[in-house]
Protein backbone atom coordinates (compact mmCIF):
# COMPACT_ATOMS: atom_id res chain seq x y z
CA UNK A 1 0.00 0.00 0.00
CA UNK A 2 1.23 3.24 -1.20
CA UNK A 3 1.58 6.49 1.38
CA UNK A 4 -1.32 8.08 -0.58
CA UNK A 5 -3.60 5.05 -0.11
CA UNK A 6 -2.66 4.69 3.66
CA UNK A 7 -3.46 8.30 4.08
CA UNK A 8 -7.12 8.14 2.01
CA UNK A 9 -7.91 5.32 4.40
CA UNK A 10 -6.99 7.28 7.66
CA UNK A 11 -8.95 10.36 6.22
CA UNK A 12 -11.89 7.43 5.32
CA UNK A 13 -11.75 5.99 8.87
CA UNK A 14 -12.05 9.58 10.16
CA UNK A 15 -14.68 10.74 8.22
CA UNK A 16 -16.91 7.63 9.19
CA UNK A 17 -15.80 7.35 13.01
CA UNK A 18 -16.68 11.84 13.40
CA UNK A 19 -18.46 12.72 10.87
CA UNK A 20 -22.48 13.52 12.37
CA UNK A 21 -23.99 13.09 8.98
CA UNK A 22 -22.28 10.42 7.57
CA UNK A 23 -24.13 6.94 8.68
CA UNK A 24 -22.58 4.48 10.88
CA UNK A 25 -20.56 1.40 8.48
CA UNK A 26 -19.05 -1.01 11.38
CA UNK A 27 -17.92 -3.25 8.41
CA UNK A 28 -16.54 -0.67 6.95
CA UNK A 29 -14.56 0.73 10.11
CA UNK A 30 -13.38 -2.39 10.86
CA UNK A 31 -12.24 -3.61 7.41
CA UNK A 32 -10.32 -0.08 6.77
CA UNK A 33 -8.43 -0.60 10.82
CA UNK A 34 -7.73 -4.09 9.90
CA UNK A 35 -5.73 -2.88 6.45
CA UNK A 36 -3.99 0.06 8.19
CA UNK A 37 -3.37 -2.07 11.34
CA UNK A 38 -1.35 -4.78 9.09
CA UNK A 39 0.12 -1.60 7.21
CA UNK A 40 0.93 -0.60 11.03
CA UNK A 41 2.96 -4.38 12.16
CA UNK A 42 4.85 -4.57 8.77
CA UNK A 43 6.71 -1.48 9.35
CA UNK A 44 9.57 -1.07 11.41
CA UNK A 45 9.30 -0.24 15.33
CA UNK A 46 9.15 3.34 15.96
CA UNK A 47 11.62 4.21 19.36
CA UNK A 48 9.52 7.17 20.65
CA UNK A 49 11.97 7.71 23.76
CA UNK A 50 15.35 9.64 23.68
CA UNK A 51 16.48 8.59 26.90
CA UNK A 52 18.99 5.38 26.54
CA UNK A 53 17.29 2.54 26.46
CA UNK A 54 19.21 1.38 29.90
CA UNK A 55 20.55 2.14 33.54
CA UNK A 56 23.94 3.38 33.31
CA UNK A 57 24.86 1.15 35.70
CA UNK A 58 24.56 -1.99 34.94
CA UNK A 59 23.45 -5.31 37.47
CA UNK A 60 27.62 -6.43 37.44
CA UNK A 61 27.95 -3.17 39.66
CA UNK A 62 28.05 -4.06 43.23
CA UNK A 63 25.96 -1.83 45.64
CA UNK A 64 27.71 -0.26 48.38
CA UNK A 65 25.99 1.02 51.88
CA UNK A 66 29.64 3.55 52.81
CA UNK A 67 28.93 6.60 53.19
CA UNK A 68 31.62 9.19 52.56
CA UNK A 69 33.78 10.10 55.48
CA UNK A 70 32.22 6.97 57.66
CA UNK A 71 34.80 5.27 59.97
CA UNK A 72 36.20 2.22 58.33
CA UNK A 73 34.97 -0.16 61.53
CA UNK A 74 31.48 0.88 60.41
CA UNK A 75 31.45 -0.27 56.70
């Protein structure tokens, strides 16, 4: 499906799901989600985040209770 077509169904499916004085097509609605859903899972994932994907600090890192300037008998 070409980027024109996948756009005339989106305007389609909007037009039928807000329009007041177009009548209600369930069939319709549903056969126009199904063909821009499967559009929708044969395109790459989309990473909506900029944040790393990851803690910084990884599980190897051992946690430590010390606090700075503690006595070394309290550790």
């Amino acid at each position: 499906m070409t980027e024109t077509e996948y756009n005339g169904k989106l305007d389609e499916l909007d037009r039928l799901l807000n329009d007041p004085t177009v009548p209600m097509q369930p069939h319709r609605i549903w056969d126009l989600l199904a063909e821009v859903a499967d559009r929708q899972t044969r395109s790459a994932p989309i990473r909506n985040s900029l944040l790393p994907s990851g803690p910084v600090i990884g599980l190897s890192t051992m946690p430590s209770t010390r606090q700075p300037g503690s006595a070394a008998h309290q550790v």
